[in-house]
PDB file of N, CA and C in Angstrom:
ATOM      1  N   UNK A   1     -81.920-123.986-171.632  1.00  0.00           N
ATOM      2  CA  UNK A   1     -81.344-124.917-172.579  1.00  0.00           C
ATOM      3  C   UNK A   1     -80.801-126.118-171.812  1.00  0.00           C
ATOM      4  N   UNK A   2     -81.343-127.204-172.197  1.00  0.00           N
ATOM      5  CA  UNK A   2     -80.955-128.436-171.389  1.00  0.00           C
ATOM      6  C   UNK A   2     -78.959-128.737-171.677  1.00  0.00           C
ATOM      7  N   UNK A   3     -78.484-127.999-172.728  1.00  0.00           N
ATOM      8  CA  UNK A   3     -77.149-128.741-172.868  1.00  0.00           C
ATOM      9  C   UNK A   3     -76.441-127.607-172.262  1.00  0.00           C
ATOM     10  N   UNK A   4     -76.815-126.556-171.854  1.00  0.00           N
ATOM     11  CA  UNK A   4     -76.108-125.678-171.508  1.00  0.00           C
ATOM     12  C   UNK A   4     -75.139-125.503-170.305  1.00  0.00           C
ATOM     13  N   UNK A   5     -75.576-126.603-169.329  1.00  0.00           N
ATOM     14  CA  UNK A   5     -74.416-127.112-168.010  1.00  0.00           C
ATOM     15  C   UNK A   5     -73.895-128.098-168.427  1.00  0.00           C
ATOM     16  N   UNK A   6     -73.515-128.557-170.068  1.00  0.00           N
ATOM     17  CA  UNK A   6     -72.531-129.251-170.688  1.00  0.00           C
ATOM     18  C   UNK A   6     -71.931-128.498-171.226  1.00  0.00           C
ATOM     19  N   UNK A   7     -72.090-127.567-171.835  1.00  0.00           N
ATOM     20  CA  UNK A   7     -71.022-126.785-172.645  1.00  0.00           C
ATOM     21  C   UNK A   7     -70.520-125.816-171.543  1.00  0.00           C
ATOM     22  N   UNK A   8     -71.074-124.655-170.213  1.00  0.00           N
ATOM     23  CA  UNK A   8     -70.359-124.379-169.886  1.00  0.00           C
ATOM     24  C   UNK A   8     -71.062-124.776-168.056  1.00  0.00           C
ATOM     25  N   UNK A   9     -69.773-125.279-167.948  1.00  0.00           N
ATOM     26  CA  UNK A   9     -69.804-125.960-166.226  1.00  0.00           C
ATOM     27  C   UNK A   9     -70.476-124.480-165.696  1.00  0.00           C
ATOM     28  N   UNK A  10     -69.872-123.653-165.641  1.00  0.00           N
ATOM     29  CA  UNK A  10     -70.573-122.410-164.885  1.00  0.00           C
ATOM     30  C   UNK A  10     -71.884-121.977-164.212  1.00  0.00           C
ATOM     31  N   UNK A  11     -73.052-122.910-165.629  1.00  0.00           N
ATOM     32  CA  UNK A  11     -74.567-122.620-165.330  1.00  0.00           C
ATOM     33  C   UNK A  11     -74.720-124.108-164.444  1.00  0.00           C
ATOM     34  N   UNK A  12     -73.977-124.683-164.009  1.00  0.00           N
ATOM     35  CA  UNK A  12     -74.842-125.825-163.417  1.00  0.00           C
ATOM     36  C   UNK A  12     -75.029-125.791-162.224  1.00  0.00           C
ATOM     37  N   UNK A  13     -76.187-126.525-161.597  1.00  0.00           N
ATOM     38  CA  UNK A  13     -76.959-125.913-159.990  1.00  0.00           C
ATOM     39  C   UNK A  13     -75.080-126.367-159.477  1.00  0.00           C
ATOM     40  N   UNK A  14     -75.262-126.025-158.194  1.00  0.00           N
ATOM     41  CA  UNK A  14     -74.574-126.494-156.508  1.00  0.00           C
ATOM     42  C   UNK A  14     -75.170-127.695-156.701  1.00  0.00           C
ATOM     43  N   UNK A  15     -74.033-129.010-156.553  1.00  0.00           N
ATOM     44  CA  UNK A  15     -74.301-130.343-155.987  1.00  0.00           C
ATOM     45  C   UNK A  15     -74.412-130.699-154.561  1.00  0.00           C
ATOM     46  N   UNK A  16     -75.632-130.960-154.343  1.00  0.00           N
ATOM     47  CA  UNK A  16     -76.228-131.354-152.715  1.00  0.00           C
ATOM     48  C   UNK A  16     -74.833-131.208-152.074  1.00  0.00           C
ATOM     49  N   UNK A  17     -75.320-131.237-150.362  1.00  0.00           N
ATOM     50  CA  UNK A  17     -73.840-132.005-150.102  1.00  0.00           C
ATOM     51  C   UNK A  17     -74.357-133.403-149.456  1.00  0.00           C
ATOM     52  N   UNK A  18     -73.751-134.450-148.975  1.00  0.00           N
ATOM     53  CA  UNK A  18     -73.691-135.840-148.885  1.00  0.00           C
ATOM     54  C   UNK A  18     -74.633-135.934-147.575  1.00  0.00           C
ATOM     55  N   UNK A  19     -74.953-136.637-147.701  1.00  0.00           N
ATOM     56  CA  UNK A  19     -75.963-137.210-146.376  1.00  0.00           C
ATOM     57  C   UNK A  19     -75.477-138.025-145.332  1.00  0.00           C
ATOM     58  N   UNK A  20     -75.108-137.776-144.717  1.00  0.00           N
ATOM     59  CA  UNK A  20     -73.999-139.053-143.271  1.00  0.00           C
ATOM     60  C   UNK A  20     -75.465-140.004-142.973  1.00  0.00           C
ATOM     61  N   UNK A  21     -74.939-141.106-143.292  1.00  0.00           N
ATOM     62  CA  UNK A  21     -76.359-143.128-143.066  1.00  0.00           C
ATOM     63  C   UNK A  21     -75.794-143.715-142.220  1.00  0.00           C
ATOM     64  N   UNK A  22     -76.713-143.714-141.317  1.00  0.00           N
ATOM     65  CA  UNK A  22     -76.324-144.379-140.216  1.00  0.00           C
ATOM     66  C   UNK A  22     -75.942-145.749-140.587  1.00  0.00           C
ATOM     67  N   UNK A  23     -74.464-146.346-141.081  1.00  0.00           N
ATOM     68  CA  UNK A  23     -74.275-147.771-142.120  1.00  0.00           C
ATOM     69  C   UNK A  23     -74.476-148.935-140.976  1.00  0.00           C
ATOM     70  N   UNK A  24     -74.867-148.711-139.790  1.00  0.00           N
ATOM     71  CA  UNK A  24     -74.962-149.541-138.881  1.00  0.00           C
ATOM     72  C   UNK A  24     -76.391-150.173-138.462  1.00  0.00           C
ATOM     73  N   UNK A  25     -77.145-149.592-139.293  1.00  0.00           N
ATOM     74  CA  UNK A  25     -78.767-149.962-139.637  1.00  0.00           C
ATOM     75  C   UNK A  25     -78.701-150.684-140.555  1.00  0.00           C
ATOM     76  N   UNK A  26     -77.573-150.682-141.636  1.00  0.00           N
ATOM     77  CA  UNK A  26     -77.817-151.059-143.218  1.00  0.00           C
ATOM     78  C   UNK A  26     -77.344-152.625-143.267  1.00  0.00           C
ATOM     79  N   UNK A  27     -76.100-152.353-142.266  1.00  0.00           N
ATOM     80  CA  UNK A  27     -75.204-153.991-142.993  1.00  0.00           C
ATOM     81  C   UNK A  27     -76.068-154.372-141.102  1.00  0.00           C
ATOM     82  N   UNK A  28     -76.549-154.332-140.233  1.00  0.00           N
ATOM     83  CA  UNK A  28     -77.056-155.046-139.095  1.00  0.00           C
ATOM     84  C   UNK A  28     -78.022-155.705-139.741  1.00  0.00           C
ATOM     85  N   UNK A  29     -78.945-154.950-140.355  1.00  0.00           N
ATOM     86  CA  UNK A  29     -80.114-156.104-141.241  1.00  0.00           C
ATOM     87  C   UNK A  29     -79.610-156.531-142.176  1.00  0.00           C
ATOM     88  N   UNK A  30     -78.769-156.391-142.932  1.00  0.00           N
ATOM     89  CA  UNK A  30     -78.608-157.455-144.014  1.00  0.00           C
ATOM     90  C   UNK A  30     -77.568-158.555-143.202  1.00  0.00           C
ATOM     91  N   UNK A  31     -76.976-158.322-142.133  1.00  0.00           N
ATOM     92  CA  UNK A  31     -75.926-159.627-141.519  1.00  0.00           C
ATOM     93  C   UNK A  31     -77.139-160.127-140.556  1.00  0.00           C
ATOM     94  N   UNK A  32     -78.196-160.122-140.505  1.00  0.00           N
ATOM     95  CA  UNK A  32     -79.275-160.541-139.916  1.00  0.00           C
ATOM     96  C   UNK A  32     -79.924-161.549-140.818  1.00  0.00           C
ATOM     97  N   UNK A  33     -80.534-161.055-141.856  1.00  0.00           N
ATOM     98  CA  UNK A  33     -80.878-161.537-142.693  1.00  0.00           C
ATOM     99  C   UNK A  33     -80.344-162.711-143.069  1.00  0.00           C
ATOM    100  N   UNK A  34     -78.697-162.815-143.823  1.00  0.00           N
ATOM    101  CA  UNK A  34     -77.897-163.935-143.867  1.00  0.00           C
ATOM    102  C   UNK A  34     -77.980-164.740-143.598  1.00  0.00           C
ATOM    103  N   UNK A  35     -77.837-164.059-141.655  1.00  0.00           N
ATOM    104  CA  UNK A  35     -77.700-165.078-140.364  1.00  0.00           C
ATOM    105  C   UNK A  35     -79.408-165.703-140.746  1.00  0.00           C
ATOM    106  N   UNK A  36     -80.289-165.421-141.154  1.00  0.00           N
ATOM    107  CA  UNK A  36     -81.638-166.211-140.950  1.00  0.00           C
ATOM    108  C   UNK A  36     -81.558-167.276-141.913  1.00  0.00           C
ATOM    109  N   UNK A  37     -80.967-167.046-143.337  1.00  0.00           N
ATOM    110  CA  UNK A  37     -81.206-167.659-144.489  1.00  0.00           C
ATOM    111  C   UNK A  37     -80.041-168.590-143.947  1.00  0.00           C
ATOM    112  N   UNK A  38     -78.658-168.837-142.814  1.00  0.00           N
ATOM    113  CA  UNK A  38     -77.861-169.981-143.022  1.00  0.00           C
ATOM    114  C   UNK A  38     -78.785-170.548-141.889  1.00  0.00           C
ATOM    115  N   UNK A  39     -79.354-170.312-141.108  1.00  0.00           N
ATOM    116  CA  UNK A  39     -80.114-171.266-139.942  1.00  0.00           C
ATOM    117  C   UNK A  39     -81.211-172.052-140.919  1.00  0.00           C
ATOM    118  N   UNK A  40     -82.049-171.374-142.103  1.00  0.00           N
ATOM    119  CA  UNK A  40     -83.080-172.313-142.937  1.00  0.00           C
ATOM    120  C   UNK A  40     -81.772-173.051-143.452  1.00  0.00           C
ATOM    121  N   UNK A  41     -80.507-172.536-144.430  1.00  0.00           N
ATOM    122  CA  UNK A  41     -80.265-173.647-144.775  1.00  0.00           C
ATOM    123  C   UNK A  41     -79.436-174.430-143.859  1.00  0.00           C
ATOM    124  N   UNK A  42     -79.000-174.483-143.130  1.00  0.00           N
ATOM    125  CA  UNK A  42     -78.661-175.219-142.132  1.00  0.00           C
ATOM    126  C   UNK A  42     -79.843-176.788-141.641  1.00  0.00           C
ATOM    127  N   UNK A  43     -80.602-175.850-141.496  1.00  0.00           N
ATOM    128  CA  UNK A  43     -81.807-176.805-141.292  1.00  0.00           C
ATOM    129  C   UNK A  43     -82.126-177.923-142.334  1.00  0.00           C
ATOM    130  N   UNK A  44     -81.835-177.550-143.585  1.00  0.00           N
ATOM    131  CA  UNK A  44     -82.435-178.221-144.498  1.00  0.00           C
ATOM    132  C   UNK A  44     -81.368-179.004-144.835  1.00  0.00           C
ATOM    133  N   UNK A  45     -80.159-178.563-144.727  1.00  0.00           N
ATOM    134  CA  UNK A  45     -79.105-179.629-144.595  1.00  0.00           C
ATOM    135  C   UNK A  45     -78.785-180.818-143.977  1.00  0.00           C
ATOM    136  N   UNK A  46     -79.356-180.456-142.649  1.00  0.00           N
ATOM    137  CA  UNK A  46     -79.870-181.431-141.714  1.00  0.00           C
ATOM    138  C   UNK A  46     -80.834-182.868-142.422  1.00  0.00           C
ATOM    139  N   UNK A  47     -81.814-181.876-142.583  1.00  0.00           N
ATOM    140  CA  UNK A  47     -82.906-182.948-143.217  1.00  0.00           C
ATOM    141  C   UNK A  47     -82.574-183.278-144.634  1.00  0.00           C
ATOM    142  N   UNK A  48     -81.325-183.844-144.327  1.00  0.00           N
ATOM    143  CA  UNK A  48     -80.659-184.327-146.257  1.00  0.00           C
ATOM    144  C   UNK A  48     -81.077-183.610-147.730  1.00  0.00           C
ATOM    145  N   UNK A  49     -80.856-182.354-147.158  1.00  0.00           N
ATOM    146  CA  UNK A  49     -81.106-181.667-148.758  1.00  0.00           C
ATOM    147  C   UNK A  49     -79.906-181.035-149.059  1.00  0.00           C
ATOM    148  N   UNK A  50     -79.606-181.407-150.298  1.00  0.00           N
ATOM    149  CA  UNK A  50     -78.198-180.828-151.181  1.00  0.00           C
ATOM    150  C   UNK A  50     -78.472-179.242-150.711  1.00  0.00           C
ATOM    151  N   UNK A  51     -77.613-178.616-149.847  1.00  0.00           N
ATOM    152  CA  UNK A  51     -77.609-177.141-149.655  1.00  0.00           C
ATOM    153  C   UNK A  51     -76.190-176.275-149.228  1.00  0.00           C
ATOM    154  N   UNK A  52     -75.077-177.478-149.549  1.00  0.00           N
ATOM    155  CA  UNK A  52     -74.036-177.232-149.368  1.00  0.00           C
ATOM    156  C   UNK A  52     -73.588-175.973-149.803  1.00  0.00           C
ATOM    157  N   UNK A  53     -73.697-175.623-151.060  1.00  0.00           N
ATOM    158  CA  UNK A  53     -73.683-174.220-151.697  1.00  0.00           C
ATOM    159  C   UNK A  53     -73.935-173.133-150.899  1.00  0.00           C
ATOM    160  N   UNK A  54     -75.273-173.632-150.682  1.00  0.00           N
ATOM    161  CA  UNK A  54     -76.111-172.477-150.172  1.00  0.00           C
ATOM    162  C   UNK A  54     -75.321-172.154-148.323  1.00  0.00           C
ATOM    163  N   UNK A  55     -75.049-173.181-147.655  1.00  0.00           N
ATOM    164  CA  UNK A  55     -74.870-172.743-146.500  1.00  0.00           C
ATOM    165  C   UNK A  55     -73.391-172.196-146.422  1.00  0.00           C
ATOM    166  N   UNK A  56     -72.651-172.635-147.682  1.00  0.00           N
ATOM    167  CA  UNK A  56     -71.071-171.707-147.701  1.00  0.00           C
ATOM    168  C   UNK A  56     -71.242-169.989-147.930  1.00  0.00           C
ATOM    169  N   UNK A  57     -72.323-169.704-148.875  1.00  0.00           N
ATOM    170  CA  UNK A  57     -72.693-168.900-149.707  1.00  0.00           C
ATOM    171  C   UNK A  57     -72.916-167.890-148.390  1.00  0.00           C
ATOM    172  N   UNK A  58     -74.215-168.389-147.596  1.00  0.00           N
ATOM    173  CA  UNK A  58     -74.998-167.790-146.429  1.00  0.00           C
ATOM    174  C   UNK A  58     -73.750-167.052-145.059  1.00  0.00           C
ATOM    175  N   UNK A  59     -72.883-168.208-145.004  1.00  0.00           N
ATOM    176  CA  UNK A  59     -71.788-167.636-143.971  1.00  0.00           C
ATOM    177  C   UNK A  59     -70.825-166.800-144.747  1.00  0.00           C
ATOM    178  N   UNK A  60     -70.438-166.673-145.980  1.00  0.00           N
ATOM    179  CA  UNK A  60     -69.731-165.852-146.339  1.00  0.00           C
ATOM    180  C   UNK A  60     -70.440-164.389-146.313  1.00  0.00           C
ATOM    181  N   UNK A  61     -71.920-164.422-146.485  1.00  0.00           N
ATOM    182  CA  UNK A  61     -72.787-163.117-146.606  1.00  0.00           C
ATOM    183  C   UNK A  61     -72.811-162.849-144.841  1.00  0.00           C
ATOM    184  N   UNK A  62     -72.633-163.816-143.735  1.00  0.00           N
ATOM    185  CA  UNK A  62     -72.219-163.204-142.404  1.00  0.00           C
ATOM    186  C   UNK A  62     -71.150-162.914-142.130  1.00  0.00           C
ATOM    187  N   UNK A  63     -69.967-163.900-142.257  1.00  0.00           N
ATOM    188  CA  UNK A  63     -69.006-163.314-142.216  1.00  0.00           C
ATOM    189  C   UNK A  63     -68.278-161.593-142.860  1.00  0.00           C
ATOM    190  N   UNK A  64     -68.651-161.232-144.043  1.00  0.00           N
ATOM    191  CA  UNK A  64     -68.776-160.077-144.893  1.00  0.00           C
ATOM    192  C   UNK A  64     -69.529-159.149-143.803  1.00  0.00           C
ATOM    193  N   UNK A  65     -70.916-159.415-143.589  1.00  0.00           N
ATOM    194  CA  UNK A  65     -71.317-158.559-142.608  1.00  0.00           C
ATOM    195  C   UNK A  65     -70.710-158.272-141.600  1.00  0.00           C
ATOM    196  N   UNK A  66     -70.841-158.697-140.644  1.00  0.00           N
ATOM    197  CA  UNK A  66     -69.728-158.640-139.368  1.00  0.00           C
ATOM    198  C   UNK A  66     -68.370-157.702-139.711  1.00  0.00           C
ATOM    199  N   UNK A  67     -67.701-158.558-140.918  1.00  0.00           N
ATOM    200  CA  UNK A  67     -66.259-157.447-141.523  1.00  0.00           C
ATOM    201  C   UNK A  67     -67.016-156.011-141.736  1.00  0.00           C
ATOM    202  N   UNK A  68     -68.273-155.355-142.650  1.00  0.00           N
ATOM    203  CA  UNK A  68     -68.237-153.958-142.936  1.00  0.00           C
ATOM    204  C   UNK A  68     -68.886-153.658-141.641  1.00  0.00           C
ATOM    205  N   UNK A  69     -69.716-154.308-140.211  1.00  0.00           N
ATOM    206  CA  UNK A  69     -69.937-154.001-138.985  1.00  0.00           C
ATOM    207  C   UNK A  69     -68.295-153.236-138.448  1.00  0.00           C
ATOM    208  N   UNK A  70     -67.778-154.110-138.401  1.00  0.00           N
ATOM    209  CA  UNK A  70     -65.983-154.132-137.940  1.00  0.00           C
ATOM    210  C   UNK A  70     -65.788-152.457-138.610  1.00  0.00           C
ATOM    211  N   UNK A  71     -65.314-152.170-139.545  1.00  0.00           N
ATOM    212  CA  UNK A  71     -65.325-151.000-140.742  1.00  0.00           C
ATOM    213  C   UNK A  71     -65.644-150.424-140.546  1.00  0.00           C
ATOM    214  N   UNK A  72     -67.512-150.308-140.198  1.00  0.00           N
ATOM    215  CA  UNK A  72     -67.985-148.750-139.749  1.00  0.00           C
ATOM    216  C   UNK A  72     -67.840-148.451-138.593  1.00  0.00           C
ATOM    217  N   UNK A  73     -67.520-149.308-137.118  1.00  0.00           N
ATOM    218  CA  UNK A  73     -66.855-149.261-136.248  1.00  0.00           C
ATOM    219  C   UNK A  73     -65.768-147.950-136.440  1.00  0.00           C
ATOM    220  N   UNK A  74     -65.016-148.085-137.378  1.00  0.00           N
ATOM    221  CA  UNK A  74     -63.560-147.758-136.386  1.00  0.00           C
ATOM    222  C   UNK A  74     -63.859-146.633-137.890  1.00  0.00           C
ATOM    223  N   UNK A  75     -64.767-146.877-139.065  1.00  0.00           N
ATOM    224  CA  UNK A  75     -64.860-145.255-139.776  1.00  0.00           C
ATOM    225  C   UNK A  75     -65.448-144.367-139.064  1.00  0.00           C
ATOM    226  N   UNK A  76     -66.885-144.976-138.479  1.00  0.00           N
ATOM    227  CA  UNK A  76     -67.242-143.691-137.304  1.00  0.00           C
ATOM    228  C   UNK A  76     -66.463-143.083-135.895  1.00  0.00           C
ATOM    229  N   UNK A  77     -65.345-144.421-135.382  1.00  0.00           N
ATOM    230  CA  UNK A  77     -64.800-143.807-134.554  1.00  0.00           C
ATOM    231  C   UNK A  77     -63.785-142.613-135.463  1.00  0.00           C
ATOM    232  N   UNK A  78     -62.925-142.924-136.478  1.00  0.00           N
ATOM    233  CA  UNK A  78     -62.336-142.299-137.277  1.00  0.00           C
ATOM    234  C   UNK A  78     -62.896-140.346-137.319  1.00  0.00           C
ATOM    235  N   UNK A  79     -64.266-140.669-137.691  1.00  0.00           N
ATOM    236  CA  UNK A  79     -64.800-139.604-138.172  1.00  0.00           C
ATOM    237  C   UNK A  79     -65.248-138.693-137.040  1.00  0.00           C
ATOM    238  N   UNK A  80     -65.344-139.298-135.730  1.00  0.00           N
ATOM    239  CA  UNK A  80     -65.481-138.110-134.743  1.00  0.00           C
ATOM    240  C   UNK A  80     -64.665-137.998-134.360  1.00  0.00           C
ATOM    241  N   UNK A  81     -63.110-138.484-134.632  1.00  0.00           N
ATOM    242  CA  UNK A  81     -61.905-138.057-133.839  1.00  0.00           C
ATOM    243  C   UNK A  81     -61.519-136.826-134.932  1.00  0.00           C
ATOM    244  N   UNK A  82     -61.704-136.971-136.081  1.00  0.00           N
ATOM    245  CA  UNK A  82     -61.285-135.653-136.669  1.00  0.00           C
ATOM    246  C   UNK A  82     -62.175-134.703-136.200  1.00  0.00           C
ATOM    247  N   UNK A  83     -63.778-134.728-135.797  1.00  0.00           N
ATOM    248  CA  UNK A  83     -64.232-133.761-135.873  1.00  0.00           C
ATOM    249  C   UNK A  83     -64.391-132.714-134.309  1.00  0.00           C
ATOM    250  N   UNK A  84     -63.256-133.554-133.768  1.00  0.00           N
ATOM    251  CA  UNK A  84     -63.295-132.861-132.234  1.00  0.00           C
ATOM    252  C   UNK A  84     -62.065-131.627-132.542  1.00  0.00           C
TER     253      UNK A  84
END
């Protein structure tokens, strides 16, 4: 019966347990990425194109990176000091 791990919690499977992501693969390419899209607009700023937006926009998406780089830093140091 599909409603039956709604009415009683009892029948419902074991929830996985969590997967540890290496988050230092995740936000390195996307603060990469950023970093590529403020060097185009950078560039194009140069060559007089309205991109002001865009190149505030681009360093806030590096700056942000770098900060959750910073974060998983000191969560992974965090997380092997408990696990010693």
């Amino acid at each position: 019966m599909k409603f039956a791990p709604i009415i009683d919690p009892a029948v419902r499977k074991p929830a996985p347990k969590p997967v540890r992501v290496d988050l230092r693969k995740v936000f390195g390419i996307g603060t990469g990425l950023w970093t590529v899209a403020l060097i185009v607009s950078l560039v194009l700023l140069v060559l007089h194109y309205d991109t002001v937006s865009f190149v505030i926009l681009c360093a806030a998406g590096v700056i942000i990176g770098v900060l959750m780089l910073i974060w998983e830093y000191f969560d992974r140091w965090d997380y092997r000091r408990l696990g010693q």
